[in-house]
PDB file of N, CA and C in Angstrom:
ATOM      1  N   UNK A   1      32.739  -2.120  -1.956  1.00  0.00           N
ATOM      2  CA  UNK A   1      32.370  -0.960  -2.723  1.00  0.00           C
ATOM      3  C   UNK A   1      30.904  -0.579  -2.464  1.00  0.00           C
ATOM      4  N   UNK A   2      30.071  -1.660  -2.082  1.00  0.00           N
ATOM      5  CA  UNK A   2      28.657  -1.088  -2.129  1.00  0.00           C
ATOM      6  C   UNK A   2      28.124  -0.539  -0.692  1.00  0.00           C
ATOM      7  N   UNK A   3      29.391  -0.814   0.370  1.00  0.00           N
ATOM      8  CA  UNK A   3      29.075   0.011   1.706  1.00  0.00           C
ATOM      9  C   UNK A   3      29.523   1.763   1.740  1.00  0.00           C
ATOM     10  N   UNK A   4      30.330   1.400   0.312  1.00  0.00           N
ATOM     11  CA  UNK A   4      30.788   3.336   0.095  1.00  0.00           C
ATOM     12  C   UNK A   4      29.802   4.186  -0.447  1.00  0.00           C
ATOM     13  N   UNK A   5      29.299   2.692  -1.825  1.00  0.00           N
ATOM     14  CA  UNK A   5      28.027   3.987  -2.388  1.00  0.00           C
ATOM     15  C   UNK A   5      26.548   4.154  -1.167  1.00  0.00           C
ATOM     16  N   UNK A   6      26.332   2.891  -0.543  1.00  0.00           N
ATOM     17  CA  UNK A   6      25.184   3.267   0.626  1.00  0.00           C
ATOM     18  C   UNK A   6      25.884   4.336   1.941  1.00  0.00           C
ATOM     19  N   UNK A   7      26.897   4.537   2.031  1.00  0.00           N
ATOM     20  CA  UNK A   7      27.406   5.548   2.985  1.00  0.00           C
ATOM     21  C   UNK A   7      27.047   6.795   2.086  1.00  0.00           C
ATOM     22  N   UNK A   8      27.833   6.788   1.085  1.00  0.00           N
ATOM     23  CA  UNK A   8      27.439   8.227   0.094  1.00  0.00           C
ATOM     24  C   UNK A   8      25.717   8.792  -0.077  1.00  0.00           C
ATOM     25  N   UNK A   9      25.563   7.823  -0.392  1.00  0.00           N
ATOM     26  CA  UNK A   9      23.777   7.731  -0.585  1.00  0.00           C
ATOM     27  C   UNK A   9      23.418   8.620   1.287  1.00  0.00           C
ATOM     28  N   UNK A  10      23.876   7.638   1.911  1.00  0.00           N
ATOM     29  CA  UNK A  10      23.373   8.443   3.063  1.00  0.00           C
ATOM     30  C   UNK A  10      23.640   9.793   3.806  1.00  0.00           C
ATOM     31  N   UNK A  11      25.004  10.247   3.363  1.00  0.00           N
ATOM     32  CA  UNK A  11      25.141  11.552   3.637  1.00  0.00           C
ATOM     33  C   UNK A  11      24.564  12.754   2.908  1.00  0.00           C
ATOM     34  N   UNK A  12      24.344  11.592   1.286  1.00  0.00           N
ATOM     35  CA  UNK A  12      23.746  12.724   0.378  1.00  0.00           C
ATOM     36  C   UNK A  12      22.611  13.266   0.589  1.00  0.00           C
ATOM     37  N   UNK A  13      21.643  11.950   0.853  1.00  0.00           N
ATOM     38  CA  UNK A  13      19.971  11.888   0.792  1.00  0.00           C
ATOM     39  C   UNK A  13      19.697  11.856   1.364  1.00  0.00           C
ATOM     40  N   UNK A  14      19.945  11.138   2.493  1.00  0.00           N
ATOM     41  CA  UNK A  14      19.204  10.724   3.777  1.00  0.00           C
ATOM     42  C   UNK A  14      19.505  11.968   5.398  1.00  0.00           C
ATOM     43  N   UNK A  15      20.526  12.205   5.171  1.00  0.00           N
ATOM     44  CA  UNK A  15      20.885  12.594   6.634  1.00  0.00           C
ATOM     45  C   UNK A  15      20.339  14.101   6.725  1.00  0.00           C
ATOM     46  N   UNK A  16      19.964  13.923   8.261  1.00  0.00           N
ATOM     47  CA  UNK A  16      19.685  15.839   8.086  1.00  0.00           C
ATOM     48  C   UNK A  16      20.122  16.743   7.611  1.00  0.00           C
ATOM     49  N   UNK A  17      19.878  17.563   7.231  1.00  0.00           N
ATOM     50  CA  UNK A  17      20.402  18.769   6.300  1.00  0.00           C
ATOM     51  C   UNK A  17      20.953  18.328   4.750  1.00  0.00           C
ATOM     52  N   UNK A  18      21.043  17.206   4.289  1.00  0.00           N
ATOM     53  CA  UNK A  18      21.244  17.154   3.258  1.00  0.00           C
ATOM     54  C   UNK A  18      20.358  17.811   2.089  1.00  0.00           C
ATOM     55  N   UNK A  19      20.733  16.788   1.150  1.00  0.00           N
ATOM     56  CA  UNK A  19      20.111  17.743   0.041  1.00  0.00           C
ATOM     57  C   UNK A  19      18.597  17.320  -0.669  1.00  0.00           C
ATOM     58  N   UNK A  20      18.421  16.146  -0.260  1.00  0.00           N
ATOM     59  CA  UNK A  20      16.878  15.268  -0.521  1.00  0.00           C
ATOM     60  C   UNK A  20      16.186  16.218   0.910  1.00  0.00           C
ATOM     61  N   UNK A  21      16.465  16.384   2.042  1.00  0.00           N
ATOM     62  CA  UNK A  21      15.648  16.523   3.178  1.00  0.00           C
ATOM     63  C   UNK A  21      15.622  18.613   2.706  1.00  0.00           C
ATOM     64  N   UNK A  22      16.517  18.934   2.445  1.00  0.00           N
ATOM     65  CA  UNK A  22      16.030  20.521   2.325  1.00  0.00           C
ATOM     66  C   UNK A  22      15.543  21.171   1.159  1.00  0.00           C
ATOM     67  N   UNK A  23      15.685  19.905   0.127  1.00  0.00           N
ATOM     68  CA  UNK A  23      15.162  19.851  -1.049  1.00  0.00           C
ATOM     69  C   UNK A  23      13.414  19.695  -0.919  1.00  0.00           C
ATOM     70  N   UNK A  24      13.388  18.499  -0.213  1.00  0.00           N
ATOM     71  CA  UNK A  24      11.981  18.352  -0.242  1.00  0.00           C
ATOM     72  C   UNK A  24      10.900  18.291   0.975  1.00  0.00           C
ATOM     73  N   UNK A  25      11.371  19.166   1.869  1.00  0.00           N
ATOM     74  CA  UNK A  25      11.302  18.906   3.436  1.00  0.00           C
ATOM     75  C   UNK A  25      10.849  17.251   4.100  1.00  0.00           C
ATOM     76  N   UNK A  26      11.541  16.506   3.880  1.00  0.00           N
ATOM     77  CA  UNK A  26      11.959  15.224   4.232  1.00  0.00           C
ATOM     78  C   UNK A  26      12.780  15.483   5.457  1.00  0.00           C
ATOM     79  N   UNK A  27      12.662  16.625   6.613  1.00  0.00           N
ATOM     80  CA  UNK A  27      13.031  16.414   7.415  1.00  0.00           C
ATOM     81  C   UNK A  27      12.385  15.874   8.515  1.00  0.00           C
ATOM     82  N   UNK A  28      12.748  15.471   9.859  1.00  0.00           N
ATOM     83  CA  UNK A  28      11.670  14.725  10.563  1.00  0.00           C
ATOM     84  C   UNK A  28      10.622  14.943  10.577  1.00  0.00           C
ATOM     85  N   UNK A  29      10.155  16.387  11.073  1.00  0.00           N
ATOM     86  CA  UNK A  29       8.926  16.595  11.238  1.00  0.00           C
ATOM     87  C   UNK A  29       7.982  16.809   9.750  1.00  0.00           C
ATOM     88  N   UNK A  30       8.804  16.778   8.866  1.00  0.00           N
ATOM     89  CA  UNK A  30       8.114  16.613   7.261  1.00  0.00           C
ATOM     90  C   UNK A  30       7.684  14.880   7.159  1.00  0.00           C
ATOM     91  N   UNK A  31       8.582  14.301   7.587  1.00  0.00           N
ATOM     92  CA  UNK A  31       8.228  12.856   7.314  1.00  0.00           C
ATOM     93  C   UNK A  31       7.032  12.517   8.575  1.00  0.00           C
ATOM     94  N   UNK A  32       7.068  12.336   9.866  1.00  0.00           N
ATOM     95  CA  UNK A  32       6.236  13.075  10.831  1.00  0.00           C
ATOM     96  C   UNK A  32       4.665  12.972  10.235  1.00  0.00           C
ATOM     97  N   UNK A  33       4.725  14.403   9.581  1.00  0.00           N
ATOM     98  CA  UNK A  33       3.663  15.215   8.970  1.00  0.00           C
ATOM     99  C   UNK A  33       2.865  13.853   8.024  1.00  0.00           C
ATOM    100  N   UNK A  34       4.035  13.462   6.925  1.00  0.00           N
ATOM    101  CA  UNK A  34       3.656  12.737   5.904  1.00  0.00           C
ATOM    102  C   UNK A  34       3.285  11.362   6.723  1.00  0.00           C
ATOM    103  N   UNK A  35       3.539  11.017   7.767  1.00  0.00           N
ATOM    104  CA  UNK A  35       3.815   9.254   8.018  1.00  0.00           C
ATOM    105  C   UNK A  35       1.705   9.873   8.915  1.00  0.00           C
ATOM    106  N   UNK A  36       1.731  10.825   9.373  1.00  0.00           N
ATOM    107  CA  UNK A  36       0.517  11.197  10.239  1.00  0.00           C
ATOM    108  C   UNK A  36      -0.594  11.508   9.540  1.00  0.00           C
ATOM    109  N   UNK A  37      -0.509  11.509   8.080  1.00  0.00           N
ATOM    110  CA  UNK A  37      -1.466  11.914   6.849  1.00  0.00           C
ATOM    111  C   UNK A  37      -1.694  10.540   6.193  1.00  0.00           C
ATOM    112  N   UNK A  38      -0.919   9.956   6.279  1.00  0.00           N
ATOM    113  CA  UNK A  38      -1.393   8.483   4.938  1.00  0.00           C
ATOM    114  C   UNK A  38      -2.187   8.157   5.231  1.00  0.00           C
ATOM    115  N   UNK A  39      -2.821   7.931   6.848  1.00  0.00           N
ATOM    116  CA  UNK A  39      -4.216   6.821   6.763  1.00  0.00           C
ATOM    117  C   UNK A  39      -5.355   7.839   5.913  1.00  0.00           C
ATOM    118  N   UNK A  40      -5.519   9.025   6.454  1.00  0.00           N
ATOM    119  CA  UNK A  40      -6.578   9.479   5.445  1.00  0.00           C
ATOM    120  C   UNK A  40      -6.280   9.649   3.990  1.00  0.00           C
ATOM    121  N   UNK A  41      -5.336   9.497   3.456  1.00  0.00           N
ATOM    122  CA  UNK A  41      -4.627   9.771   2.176  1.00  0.00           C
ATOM    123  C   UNK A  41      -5.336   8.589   1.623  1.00  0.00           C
ATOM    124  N   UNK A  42      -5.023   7.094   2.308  1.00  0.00           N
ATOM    125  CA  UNK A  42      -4.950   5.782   1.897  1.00  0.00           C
ATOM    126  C   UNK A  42      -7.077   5.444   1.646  1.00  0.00           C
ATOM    127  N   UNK A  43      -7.356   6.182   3.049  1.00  0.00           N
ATOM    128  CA  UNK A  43      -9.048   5.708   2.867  1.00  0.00           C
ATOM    129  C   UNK A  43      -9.851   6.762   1.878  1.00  0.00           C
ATOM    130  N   UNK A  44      -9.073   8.355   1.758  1.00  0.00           N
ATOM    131  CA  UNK A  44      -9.825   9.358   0.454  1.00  0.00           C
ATOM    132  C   UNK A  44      -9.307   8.414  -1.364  1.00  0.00           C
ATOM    133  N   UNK A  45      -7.762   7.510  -1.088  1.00  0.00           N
ATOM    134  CA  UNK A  45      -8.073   7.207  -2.877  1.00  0.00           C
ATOM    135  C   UNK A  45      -9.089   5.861  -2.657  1.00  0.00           C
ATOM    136  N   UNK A  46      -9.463   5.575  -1.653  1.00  0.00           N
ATOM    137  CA  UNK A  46     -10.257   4.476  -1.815  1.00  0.00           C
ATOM    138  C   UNK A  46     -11.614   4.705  -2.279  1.00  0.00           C
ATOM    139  N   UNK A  47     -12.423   6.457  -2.007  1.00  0.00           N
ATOM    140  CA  UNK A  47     -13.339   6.565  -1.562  1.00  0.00           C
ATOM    141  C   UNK A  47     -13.386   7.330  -3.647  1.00  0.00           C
ATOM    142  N   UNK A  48     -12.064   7.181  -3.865  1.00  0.00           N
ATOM    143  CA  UNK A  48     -12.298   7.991  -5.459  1.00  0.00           C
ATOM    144  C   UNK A  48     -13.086   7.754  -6.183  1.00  0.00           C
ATOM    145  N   UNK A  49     -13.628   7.882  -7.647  1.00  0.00           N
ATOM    146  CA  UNK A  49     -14.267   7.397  -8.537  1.00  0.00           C
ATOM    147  C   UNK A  49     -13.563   6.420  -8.686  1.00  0.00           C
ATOM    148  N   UNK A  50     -14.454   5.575  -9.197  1.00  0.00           N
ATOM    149  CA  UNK A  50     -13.751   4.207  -9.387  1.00  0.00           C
ATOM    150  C   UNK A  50     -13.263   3.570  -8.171  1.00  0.00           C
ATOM    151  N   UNK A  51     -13.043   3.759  -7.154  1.00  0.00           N
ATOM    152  CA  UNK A  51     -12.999   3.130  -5.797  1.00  0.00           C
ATOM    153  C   UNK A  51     -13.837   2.711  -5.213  1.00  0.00           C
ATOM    154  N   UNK A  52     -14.995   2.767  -5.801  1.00  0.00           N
ATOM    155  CA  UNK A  52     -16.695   2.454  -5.253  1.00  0.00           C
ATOM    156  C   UNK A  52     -16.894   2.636  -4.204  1.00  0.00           C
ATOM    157  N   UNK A  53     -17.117   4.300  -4.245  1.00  0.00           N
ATOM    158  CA  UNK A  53     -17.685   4.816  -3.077  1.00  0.00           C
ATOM    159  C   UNK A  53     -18.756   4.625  -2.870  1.00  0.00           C
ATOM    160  N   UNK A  54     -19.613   4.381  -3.786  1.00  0.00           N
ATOM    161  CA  UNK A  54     -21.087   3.895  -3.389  1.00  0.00           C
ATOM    162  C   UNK A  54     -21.192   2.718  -2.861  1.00  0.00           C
ATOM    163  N   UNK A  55     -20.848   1.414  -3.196  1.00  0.00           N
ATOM    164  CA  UNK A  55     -20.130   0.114  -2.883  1.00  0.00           C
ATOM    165  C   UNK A  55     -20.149   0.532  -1.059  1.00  0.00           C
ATOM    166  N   UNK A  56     -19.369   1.308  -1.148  1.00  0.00           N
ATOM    167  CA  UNK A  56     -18.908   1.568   0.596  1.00  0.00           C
ATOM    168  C   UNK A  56     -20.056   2.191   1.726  1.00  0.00           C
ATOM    169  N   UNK A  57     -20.829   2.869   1.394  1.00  0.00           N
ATOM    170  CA  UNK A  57     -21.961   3.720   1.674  1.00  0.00           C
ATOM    171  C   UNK A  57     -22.724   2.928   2.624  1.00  0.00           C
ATOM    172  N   UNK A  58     -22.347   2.922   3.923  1.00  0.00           N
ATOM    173  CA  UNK A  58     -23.355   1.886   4.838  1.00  0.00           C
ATOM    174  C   UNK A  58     -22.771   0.573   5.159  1.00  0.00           C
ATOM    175  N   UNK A  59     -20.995   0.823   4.474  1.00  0.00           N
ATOM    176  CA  UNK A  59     -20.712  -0.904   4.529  1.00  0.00           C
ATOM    177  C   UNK A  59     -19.946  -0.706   6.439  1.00  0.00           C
ATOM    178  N   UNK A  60     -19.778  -1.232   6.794  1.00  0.00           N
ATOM    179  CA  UNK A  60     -19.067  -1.618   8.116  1.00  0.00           C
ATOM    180  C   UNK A  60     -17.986  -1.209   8.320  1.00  0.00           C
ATOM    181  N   UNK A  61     -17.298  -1.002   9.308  1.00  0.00           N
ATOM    182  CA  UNK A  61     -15.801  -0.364   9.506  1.00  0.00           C
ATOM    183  C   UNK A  61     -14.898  -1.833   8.930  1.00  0.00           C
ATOM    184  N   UNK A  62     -15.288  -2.955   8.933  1.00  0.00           N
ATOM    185  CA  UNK A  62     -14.589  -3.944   8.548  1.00  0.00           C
ATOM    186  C   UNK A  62     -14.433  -4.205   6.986  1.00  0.00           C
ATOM    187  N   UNK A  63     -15.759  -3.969   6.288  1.00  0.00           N
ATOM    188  CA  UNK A  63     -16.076  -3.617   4.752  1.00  0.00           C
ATOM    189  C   UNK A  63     -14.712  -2.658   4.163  1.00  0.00           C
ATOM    190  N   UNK A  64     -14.914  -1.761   5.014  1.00  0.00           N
ATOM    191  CA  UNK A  64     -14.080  -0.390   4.653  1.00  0.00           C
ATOM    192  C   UNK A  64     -12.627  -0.811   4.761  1.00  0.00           C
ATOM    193  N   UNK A  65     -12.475  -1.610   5.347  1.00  0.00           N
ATOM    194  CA  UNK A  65     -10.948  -1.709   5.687  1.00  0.00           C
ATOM    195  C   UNK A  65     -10.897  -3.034   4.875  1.00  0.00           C
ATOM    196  N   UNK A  66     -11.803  -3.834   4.333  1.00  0.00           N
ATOM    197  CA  UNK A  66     -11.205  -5.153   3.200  1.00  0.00           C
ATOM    198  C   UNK A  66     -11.487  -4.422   2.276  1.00  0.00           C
ATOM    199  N   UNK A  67     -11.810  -3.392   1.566  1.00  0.00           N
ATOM    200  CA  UNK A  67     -11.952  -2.666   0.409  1.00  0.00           C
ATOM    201  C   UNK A  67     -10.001  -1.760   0.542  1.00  0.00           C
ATOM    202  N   UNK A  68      -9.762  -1.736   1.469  1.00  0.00           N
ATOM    203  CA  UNK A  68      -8.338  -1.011   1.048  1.00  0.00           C
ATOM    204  C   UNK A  68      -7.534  -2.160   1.189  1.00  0.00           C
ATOM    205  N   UNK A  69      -6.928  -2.962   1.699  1.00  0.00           N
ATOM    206  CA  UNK A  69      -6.364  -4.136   2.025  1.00  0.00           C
ATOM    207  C   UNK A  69      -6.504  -4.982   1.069  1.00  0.00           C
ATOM    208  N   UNK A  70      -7.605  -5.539   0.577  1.00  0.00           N
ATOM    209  CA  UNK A  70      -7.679  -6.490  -0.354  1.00  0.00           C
ATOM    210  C   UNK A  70      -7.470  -5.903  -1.642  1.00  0.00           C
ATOM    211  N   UNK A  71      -6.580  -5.644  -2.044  1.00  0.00           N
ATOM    212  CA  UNK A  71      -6.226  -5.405  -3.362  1.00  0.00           C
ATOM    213  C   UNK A  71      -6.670  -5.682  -4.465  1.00  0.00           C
ATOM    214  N   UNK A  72      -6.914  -7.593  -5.239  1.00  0.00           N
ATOM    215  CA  UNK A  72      -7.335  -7.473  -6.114  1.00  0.00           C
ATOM    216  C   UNK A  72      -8.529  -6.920  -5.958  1.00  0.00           C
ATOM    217  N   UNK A  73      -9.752  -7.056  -4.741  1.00  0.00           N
ATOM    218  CA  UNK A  73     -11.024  -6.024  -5.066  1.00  0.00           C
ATOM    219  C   UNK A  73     -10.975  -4.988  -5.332  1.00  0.00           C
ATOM    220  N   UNK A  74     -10.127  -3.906  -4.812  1.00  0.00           N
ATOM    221  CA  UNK A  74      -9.610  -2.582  -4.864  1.00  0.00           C
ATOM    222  C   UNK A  74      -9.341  -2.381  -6.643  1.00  0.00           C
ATOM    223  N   UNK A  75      -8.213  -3.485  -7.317  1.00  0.00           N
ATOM    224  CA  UNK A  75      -8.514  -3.008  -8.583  1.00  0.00           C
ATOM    225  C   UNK A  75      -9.401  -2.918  -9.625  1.00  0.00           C
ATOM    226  N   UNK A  76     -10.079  -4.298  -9.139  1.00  0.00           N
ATOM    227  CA  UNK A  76     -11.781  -4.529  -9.643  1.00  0.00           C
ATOM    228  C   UNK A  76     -12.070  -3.709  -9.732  1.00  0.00           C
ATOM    229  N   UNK A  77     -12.566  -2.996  -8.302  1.00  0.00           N
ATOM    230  CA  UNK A  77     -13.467  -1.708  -8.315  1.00  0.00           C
ATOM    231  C   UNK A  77     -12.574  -0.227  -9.696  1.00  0.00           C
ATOM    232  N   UNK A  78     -11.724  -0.334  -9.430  1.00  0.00           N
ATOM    233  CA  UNK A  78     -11.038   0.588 -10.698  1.00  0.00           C
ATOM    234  C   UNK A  78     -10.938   0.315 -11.755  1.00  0.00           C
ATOM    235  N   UNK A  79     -11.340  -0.860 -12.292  1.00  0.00           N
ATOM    236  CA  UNK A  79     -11.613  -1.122 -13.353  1.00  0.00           C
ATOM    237  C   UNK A  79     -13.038  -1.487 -14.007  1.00  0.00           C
ATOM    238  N   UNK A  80     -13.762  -1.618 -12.810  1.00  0.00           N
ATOM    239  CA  UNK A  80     -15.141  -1.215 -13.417  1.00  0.00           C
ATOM    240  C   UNK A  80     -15.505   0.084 -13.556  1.00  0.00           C
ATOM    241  N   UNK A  81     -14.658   0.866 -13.212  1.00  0.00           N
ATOM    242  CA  UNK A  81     -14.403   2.454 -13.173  1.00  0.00           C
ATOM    243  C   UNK A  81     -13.806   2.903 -14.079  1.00  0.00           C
ATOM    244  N   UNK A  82     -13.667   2.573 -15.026  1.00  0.00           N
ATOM    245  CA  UNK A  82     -13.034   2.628 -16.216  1.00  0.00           C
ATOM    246  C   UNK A  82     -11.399   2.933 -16.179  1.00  0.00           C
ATOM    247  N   UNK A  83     -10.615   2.633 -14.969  1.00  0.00           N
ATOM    248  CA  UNK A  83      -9.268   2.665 -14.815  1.00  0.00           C
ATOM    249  C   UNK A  83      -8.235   1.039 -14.833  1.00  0.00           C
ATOM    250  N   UNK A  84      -7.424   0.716 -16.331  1.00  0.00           N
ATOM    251  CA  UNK A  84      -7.549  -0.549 -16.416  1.00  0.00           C
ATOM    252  C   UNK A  84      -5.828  -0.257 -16.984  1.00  0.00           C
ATOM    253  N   UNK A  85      -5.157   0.139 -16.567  1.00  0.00           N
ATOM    254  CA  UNK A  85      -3.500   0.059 -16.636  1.00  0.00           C
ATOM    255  C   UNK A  85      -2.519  -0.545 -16.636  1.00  0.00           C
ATOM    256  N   UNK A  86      -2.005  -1.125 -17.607  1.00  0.00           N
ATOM    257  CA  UNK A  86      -0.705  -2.426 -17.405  1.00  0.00           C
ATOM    258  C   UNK A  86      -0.428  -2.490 -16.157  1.00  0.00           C
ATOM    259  N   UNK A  87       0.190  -1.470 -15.422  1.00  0.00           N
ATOM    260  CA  UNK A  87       0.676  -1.424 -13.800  1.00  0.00           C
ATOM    261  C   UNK A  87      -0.334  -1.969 -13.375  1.00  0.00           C
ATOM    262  N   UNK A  88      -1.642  -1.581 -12.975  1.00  0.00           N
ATOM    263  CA  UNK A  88      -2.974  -2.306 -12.416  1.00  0.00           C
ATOM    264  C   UNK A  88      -2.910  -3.462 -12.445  1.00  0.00           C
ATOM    265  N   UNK A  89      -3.084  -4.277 -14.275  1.00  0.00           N
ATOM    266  CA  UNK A  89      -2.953  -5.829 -13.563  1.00  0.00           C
ATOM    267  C   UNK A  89      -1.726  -6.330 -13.614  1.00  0.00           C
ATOM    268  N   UNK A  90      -0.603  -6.073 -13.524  1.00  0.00           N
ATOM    269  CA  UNK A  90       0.819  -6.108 -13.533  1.00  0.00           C
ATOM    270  C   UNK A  90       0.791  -6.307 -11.666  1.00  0.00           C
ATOM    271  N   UNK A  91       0.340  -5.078 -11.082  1.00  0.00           N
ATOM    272  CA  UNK A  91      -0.072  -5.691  -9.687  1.00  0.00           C
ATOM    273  C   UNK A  91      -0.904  -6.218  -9.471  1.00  0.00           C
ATOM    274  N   UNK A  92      -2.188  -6.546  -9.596  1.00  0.00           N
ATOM    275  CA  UNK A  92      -3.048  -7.279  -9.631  1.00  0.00           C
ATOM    276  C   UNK A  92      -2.511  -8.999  -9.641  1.00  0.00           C
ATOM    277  N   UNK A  93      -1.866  -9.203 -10.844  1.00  0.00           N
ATOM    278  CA  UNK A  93      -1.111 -10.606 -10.614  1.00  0.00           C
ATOM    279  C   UNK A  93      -0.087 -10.716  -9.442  1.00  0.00           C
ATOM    280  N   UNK A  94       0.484  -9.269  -9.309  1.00  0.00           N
ATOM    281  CA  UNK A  94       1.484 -10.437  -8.309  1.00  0.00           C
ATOM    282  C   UNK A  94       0.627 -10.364  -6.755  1.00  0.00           C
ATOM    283  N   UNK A  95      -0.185  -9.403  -6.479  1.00  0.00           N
ATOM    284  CA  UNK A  95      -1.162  -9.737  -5.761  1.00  0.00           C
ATOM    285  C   UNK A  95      -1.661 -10.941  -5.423  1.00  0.00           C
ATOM    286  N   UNK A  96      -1.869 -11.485  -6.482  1.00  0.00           N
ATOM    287  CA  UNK A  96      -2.649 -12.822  -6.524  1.00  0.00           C
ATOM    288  C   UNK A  96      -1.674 -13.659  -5.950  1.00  0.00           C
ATOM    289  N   UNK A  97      -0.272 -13.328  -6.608  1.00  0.00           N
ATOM    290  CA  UNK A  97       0.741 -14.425  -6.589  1.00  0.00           C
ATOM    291  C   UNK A  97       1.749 -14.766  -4.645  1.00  0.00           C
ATOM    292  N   UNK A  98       1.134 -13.525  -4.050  1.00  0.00           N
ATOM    293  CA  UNK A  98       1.742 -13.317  -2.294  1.00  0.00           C
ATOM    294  C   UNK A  98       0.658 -14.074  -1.925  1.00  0.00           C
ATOM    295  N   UNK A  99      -0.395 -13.785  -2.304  1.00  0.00           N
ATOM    296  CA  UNK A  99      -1.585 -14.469  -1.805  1.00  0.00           C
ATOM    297  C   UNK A  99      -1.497 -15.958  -1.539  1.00  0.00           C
ATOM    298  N   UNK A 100      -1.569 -16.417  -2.957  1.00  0.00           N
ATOM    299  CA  UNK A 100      -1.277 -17.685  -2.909  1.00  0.00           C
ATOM    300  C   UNK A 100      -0.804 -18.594  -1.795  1.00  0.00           C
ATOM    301  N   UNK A 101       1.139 -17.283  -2.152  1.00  0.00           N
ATOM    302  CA  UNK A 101       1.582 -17.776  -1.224  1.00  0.00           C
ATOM    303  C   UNK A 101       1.779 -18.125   0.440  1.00  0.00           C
ATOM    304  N   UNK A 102       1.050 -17.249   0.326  1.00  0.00           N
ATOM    305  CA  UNK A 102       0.313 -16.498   2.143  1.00  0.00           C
ATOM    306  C   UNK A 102      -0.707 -17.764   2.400  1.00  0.00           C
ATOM    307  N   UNK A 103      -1.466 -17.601   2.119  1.00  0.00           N
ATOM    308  CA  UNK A 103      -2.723 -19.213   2.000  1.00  0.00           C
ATOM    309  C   UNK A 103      -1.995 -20.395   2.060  1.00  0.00           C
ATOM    310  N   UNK A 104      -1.387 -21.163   1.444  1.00  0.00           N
ATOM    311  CA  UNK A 104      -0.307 -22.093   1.421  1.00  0.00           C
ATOM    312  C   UNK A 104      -0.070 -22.242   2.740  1.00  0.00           C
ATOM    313  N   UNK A 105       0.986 -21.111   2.816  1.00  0.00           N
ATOM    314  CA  UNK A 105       1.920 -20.976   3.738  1.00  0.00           C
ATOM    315  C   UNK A 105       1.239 -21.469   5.183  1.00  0.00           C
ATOM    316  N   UNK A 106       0.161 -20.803   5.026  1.00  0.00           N
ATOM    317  CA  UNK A 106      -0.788 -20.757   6.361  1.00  0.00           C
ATOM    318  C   UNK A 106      -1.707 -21.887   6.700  1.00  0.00           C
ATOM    319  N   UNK A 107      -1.885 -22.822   5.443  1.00  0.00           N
ATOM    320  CA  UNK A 107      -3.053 -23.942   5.196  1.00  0.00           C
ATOM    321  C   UNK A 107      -1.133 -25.045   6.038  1.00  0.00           C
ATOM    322  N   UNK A 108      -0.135 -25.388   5.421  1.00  0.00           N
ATOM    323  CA  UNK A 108       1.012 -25.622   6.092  1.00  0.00           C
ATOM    324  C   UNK A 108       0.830 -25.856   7.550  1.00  0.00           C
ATOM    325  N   UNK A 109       1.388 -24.467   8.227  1.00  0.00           N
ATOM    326  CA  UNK A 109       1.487 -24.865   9.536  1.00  0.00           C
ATOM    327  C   UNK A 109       0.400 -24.794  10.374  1.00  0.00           C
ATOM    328  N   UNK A 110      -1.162 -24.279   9.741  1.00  0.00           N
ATOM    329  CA  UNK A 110      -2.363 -24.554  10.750  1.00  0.00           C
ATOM    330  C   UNK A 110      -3.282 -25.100   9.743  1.00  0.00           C
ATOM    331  N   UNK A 111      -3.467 -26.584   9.370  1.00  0.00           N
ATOM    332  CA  UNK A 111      -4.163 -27.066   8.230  1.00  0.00           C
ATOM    333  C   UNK A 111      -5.876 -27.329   9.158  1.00  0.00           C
ATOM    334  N   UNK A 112      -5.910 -27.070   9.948  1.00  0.00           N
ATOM    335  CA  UNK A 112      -7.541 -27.051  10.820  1.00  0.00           C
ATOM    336  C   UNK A 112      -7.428 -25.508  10.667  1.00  0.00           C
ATOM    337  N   UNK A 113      -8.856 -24.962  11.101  1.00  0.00           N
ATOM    338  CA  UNK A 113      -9.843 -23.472  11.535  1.00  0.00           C
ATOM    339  C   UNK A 113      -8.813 -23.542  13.324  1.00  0.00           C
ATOM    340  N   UNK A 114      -9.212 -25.131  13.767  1.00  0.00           N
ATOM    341  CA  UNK A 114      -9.090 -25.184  15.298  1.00  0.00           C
ATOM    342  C   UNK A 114      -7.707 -24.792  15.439  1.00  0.00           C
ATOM    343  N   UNK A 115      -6.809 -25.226  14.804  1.00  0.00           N
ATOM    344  CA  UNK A 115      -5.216 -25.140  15.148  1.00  0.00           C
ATOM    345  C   UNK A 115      -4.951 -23.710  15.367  1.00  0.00           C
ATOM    346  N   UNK A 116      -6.121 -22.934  14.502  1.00  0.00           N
ATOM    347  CA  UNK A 116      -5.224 -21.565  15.123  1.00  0.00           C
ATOM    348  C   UNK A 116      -5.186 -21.363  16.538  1.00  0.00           C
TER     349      UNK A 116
END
């Protein structure tokens, strides 16, 4: 039964000319458009209030890119910004919690600097 409703789903929503893609131009070159816009999308909410744009001002192309990537800093900075939202540390924890597991994971199979 659940290969009928993901078939349905896909003729409905997904496939060209349907009704999600002419509804919301989700057609290729809409997605295209959208997939060719996120990096500046992703580095202007970084640069928002509360994203500590000043923070960033002179920092390094590497600065700039652990300020979007590193997440819990990212919410820090929005919450010393006065933006402090259940969702925020709702992600914020499980942030913490991939992390963890990522570190672990990685201390595991290369427990030296050298092994990498």
């Amino acid at each position: 039964q659940t290969i009928t409703v993901n078939d349905r789903a896909h003729d409905l929503l997904v496939a060209e000319r349907s009704m999600v893609s002419r509804t919301l131009a989700f057609t290729g070159e809409g997605l295209q458009l959208a997939w060719d816009a996120a990096p500046s999308l992703v580095c202007a909410a970084a640069m928002q209030p509360g994203g500590a744009a000043a923070e960033l001002s002179g920092a390094s192309p590497f600065e700039r890119l652990m300020h979007i990537v590193d997440r819990e800093r990212y919410l820090e900075a929005r919450r010393a910004g006065g933006v402090d939202t259940p969702y925020e540390r709702q992600a914020g924890r499980l942030y913490r919690v991939f992390k963890a597991y990522v570190e672990a994971s990685l201390r595991a199979v290369y427990p030296t600097a050298a092994s990498l």
